[in-house]
PDB file of N, CA and C in Angstrom:
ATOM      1  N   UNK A   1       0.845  -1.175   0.000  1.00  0.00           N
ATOM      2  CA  UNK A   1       0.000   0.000   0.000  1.00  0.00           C
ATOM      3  C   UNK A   1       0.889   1.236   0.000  1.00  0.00           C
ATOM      4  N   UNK A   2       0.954   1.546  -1.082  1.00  0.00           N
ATOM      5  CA  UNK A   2       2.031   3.229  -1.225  1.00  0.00           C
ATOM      6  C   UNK A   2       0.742   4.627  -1.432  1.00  0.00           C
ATOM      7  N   UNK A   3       1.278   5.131  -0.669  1.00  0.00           N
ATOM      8  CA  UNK A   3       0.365   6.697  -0.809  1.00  0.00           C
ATOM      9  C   UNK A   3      -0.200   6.983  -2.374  1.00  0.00           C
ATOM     10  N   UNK A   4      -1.508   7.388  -2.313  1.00  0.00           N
ATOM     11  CA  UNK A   4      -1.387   7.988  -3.764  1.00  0.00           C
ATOM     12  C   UNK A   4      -1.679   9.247  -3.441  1.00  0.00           C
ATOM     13  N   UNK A   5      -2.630   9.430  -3.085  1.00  0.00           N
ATOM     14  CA  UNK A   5      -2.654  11.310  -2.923  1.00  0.00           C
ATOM     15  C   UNK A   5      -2.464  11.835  -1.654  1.00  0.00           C
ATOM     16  N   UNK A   6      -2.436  13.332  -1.337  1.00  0.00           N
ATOM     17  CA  UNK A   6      -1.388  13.990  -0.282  1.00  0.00           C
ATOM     18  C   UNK A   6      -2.664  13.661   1.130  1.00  0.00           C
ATOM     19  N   UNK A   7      -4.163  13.399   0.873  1.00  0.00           N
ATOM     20  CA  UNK A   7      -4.355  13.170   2.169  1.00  0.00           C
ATOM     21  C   UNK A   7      -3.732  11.760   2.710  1.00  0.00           C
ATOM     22  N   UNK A   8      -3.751  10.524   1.883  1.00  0.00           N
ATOM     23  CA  UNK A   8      -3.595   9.313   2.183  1.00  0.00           C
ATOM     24  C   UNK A   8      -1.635   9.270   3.167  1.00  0.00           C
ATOM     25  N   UNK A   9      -1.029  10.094   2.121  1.00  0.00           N
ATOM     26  CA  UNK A   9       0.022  10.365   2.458  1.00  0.00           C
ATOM     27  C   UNK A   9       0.212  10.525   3.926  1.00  0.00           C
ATOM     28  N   UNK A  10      -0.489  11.662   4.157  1.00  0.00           N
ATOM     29  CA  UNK A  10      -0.683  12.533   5.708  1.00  0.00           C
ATOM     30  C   UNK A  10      -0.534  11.529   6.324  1.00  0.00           C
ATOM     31  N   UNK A  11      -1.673  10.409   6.470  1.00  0.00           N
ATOM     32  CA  UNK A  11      -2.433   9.945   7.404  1.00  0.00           C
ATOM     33  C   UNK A  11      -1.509   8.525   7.257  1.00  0.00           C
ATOM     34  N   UNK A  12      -0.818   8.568   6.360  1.00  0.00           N
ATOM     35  CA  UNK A  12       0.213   6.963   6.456  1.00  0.00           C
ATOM     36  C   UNK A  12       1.293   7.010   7.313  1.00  0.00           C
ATOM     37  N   UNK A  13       1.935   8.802   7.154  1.00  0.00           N
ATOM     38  CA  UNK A  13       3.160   9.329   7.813  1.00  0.00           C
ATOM     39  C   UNK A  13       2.982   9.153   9.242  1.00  0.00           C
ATOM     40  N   UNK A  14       1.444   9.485   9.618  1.00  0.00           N
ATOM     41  CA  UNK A  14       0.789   9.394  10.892  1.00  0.00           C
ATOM     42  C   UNK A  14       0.554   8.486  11.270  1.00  0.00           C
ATOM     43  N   UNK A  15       0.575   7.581  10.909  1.00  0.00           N
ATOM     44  CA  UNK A  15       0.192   6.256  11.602  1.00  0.00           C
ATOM     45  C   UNK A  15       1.852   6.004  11.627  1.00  0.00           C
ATOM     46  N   UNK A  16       2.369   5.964  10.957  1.00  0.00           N
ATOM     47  CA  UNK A  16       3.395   5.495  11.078  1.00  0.00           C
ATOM     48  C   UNK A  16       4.675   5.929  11.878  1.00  0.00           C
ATOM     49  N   UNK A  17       4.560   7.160  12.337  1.00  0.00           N
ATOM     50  CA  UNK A  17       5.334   7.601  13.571  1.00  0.00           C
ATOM     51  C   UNK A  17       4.501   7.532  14.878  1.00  0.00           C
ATOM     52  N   UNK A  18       3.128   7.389  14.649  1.00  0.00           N
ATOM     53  CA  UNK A  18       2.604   7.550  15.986  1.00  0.00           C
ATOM     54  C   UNK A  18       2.948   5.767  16.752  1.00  0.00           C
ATOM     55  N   UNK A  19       2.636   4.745  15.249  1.00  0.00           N
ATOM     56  CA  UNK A  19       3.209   3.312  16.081  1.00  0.00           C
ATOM     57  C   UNK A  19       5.078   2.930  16.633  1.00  0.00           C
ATOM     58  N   UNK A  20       5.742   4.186  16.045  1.00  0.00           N
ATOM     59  CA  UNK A  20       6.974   4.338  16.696  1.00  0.00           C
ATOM     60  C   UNK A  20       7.100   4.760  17.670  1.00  0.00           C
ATOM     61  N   UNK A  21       6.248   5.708  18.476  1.00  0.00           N
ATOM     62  CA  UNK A  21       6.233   6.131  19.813  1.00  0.00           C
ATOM     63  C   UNK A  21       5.710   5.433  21.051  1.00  0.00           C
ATOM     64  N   UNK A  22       5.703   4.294  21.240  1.00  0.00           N
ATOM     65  CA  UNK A  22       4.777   3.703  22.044  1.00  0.00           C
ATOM     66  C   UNK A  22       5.483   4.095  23.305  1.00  0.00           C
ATOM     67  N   UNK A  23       6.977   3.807  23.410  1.00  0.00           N
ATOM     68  CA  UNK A  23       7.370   4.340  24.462  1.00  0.00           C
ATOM     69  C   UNK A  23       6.660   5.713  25.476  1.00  0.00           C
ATOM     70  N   UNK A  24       7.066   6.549  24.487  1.00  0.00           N
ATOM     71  CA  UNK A  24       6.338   7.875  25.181  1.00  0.00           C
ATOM     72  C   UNK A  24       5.225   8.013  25.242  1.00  0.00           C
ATOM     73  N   UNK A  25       3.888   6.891  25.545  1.00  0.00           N
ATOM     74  CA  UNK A  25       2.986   6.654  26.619  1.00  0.00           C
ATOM     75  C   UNK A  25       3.147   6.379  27.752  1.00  0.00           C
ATOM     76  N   UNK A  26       4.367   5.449  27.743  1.00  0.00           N
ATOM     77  CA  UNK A  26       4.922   4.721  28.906  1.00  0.00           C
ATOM     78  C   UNK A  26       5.234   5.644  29.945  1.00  0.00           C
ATOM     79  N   UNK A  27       6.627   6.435  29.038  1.00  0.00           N
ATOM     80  CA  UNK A  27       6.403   7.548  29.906  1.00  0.00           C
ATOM     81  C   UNK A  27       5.598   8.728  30.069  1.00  0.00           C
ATOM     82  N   UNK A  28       4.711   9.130  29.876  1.00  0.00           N
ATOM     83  CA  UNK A  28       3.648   9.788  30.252  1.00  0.00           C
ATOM     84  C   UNK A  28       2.922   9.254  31.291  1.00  0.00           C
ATOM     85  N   UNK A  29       2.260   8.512  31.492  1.00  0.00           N
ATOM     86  CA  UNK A  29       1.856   7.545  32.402  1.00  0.00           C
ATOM     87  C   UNK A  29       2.612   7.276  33.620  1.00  0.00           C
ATOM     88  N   UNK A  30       4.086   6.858  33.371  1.00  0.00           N
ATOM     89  CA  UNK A  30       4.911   6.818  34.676  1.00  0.00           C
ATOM     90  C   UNK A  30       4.994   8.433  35.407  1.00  0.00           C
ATOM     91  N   UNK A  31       5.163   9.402  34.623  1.00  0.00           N
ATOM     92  CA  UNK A  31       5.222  11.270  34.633  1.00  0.00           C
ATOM     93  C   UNK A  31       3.864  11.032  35.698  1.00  0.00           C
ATOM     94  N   UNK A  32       2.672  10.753  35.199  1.00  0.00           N
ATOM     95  CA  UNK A  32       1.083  11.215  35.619  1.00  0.00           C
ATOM     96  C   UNK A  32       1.026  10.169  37.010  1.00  0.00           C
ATOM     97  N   UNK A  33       1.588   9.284  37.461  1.00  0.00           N
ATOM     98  CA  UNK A  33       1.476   8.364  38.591  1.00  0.00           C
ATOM     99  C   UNK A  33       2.629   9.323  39.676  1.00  0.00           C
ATOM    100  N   UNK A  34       3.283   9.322  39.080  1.00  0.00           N
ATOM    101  CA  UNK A  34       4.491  10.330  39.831  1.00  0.00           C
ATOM    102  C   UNK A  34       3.830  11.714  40.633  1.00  0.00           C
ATOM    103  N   UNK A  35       3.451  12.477  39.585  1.00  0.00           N
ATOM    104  CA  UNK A  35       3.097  13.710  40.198  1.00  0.00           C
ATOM    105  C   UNK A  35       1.844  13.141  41.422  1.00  0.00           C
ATOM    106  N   UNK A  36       1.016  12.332  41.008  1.00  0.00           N
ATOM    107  CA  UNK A  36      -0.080  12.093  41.506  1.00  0.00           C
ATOM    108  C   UNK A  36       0.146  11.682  43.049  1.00  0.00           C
ATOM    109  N   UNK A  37       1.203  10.512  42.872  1.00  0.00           N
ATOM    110  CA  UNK A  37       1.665  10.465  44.759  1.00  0.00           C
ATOM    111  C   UNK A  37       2.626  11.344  44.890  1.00  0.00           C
ATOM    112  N   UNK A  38       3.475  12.561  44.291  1.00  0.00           N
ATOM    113  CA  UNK A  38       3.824  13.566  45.098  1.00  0.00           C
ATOM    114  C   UNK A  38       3.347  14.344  46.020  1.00  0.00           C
ATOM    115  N   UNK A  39       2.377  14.637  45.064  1.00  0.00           N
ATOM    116  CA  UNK A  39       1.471  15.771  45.151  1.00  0.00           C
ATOM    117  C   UNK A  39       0.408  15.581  46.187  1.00  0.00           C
ATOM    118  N   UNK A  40       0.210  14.182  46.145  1.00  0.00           N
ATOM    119  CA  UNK A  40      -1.238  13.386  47.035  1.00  0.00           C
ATOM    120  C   UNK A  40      -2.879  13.806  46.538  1.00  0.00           C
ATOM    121  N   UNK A  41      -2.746  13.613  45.233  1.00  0.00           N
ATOM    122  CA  UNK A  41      -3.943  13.735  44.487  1.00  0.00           C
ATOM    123  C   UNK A  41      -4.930  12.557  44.874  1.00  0.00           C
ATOM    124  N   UNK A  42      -6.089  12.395  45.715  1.00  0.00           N
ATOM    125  CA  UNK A  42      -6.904  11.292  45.852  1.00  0.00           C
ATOM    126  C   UNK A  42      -7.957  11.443  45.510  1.00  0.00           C
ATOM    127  N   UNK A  43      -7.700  12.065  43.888  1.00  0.00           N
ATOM    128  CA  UNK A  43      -8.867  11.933  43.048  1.00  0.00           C
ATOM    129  C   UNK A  43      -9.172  10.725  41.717  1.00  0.00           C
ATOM    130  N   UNK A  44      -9.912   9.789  42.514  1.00  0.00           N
ATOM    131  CA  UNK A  44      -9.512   8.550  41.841  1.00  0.00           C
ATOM    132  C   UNK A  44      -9.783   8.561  40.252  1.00  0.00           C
ATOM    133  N   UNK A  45     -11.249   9.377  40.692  1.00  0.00           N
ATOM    134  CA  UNK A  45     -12.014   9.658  39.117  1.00  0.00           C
ATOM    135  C   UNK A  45     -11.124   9.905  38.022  1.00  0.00           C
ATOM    136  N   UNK A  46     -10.218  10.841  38.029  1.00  0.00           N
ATOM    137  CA  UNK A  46      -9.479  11.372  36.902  1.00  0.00           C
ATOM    138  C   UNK A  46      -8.317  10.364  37.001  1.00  0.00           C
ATOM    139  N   UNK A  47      -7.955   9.524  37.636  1.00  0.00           N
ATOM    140  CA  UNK A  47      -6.591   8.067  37.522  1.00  0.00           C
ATOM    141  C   UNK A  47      -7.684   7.296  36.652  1.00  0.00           C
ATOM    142  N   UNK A  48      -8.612   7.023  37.164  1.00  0.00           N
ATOM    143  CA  UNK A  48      -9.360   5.712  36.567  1.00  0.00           C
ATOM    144  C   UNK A  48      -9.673   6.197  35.075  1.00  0.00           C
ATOM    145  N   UNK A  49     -10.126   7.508  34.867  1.00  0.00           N
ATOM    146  CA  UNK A  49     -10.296   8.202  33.016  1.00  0.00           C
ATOM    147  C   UNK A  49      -8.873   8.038  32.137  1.00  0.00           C
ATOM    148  N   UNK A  50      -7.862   8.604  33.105  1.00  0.00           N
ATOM    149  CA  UNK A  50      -6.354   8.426  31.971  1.00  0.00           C
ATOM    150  C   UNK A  50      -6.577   7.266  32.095  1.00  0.00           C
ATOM    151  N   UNK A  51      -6.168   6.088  33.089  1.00  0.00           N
ATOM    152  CA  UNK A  51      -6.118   5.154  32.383  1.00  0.00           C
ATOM    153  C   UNK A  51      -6.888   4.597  31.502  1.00  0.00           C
ATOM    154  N   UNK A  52      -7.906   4.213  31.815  1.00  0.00           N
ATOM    155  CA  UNK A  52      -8.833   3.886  30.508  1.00  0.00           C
ATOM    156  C   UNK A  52      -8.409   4.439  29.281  1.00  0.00           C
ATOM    157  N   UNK A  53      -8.175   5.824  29.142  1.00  0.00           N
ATOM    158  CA  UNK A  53      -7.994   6.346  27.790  1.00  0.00           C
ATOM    159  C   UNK A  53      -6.737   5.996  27.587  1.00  0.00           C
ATOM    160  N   UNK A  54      -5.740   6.219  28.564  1.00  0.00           N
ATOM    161  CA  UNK A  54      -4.529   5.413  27.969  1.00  0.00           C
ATOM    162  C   UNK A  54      -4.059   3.956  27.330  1.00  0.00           C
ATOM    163  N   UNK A  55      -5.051   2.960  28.406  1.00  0.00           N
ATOM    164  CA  UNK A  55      -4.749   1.688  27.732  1.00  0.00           C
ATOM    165  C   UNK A  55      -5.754   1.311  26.272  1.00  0.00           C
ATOM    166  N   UNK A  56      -6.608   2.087  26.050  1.00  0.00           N
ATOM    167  CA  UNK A  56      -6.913   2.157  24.857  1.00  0.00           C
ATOM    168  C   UNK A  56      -6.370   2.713  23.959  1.00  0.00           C
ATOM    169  N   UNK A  57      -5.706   3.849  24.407  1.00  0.00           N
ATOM    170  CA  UNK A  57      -4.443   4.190  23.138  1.00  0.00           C
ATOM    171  C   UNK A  57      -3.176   3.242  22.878  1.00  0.00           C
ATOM    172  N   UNK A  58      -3.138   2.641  24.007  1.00  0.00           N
ATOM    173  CA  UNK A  58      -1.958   1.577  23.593  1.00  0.00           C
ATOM    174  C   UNK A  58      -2.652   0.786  23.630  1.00  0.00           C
ATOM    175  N   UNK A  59      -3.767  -0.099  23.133  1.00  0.00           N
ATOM    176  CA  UNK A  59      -4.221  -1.454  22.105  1.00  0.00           C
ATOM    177  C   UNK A  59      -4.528  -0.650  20.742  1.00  0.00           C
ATOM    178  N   UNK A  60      -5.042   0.473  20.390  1.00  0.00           N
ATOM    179  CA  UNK A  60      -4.788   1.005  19.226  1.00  0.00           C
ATOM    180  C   UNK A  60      -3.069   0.718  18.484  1.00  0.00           C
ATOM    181  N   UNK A  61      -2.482   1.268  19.272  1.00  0.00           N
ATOM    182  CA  UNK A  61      -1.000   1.442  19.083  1.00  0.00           C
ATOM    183  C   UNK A  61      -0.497  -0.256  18.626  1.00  0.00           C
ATOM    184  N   UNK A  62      -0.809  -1.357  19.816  1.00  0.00           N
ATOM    185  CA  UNK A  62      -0.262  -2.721  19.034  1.00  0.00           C
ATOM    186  C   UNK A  62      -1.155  -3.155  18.104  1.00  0.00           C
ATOM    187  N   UNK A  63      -2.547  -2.852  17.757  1.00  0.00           N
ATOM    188  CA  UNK A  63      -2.798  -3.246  16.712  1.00  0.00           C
ATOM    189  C   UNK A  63      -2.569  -2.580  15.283  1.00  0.00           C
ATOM    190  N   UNK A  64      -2.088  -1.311  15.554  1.00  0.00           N
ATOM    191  CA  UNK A  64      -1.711  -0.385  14.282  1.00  0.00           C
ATOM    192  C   UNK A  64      -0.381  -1.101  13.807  1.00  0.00           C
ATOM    193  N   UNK A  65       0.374  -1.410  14.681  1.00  0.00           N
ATOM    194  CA  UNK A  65       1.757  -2.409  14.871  1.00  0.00           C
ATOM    195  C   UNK A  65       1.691  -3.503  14.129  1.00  0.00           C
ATOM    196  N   UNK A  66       0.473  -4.267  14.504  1.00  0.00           N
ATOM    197  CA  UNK A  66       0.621  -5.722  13.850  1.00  0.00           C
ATOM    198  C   UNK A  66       0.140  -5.500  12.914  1.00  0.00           C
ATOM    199  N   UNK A  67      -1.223  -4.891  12.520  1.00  0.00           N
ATOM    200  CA  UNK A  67      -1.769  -4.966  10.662  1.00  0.00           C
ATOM    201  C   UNK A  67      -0.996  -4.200   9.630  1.00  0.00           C
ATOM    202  N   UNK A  68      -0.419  -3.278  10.110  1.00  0.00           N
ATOM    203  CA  UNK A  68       0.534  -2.381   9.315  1.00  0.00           C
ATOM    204  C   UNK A  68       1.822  -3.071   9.635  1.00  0.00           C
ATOM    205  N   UNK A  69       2.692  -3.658   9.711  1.00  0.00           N
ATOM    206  CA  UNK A  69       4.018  -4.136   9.935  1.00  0.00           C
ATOM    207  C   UNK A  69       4.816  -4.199   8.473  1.00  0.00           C
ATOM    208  N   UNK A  70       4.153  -4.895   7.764  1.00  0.00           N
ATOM    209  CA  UNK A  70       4.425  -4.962   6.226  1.00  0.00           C
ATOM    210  C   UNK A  70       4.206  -3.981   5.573  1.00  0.00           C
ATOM    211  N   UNK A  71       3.203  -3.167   5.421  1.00  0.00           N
ATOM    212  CA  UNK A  71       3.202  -1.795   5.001  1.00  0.00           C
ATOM    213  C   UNK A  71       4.342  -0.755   5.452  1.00  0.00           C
ATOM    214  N   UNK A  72       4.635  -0.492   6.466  1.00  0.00           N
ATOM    215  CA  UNK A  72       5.730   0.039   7.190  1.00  0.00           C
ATOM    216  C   UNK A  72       6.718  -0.411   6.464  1.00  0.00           C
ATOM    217  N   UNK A  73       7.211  -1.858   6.202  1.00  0.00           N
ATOM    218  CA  UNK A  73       8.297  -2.229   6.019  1.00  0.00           C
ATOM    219  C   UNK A  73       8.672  -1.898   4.561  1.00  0.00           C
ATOM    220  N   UNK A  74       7.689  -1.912   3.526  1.00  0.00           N
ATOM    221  CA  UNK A  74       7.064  -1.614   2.415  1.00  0.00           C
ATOM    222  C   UNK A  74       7.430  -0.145   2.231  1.00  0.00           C
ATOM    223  N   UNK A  75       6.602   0.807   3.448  1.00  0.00           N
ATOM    224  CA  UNK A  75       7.120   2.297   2.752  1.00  0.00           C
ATOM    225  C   UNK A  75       8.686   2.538   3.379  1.00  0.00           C
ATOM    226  N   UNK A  76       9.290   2.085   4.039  1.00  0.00           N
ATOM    227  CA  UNK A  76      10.454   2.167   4.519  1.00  0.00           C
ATOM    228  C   UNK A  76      11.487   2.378   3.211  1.00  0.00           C
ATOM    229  N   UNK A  77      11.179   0.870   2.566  1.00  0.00           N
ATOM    230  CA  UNK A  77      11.569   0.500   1.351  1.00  0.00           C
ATOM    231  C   UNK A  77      11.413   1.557  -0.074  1.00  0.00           C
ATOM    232  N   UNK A  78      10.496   1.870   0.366  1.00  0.00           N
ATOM    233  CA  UNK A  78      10.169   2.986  -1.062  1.00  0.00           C
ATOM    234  C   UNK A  78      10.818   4.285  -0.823  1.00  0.00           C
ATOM    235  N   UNK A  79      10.737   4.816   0.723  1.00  0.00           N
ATOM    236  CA  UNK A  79      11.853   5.919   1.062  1.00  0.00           C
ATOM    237  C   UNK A  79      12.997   5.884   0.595  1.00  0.00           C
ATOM    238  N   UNK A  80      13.772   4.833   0.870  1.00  0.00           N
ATOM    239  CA  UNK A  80      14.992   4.442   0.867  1.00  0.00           C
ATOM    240  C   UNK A  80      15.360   4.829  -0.592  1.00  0.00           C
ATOM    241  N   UNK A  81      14.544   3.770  -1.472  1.00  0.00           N
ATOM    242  CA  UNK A  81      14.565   3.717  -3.129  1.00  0.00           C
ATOM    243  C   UNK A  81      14.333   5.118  -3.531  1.00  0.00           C
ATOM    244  N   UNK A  82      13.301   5.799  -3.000  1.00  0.00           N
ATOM    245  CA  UNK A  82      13.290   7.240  -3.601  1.00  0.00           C
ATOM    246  C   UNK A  82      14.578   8.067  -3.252  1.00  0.00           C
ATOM    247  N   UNK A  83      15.205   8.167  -2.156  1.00  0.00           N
ATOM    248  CA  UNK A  83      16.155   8.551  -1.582  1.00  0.00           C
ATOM    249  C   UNK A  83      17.356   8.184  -2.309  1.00  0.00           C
ATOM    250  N   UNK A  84      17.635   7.143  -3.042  1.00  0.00           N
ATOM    251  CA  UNK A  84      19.005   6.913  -3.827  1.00  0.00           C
ATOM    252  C   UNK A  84      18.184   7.479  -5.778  1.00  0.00           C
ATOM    253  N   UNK A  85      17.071   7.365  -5.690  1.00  0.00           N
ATOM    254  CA  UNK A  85      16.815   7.861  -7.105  1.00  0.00           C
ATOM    255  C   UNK A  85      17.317   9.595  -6.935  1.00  0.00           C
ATOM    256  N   UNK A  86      16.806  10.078  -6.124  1.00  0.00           N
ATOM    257  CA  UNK A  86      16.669  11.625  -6.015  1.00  0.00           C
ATOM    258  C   UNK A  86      18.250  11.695  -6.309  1.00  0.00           C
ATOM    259  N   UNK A  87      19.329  11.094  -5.596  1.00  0.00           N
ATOM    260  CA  UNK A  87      20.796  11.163  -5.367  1.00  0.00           C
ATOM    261  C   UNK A  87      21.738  10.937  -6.856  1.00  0.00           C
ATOM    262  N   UNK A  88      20.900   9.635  -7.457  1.00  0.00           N
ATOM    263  CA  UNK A  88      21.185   9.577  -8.984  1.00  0.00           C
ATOM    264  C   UNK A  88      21.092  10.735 -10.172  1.00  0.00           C
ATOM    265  N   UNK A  89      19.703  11.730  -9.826  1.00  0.00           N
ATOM    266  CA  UNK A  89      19.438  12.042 -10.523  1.00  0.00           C
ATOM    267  C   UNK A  89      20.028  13.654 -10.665  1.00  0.00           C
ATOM    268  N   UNK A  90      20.591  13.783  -9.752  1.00  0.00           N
ATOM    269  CA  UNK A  90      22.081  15.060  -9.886  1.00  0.00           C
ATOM    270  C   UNK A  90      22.838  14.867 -10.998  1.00  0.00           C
TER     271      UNK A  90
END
């Protein structure tokens, strides 16, 4: 699956750095538990909402991972190839 027009593009670039970041949920999450027993926030309501919304952003995140893996690997490949054409063509 290669981009054909500039929205598809957008939204491939986007998926595709956002499934490179998984880390920096991790840490966000470790950041938001931190402040929370510094601080002594014992407001459960708003722990129990991030998480929820967080661990649903990370099962989004491994399944964007697994159905796209080959696509990824695919436009990786076409970067690369465009990247030595552009270099040829000096």
């Amino acid at each position: 699956m290669l981009p054909i027009n500039k929205f598809d593009k957008c939204l491939f670039i986007f998926l595709y750095n956002f499934s490179r970041r998984v880390k920096i949920y991790v840490y966000i999450l470790a950041i938001y538990i931190t402040i929370n027993i510094y601080f002594g926030i014992n407001d459960s309501d708003i722990i129990i909402i991030f998480g929820l919304i967080f661990f649903v952003i990370m099962i989004l995140t491994s399944n964007v991972n697994d159905k796209l893996k080959k696509e990824f690997d695919r436009y990786k490949k076409y970067l690369k190839i465009k990247r030595i054409r552009s270099y040829k063509g000096l």
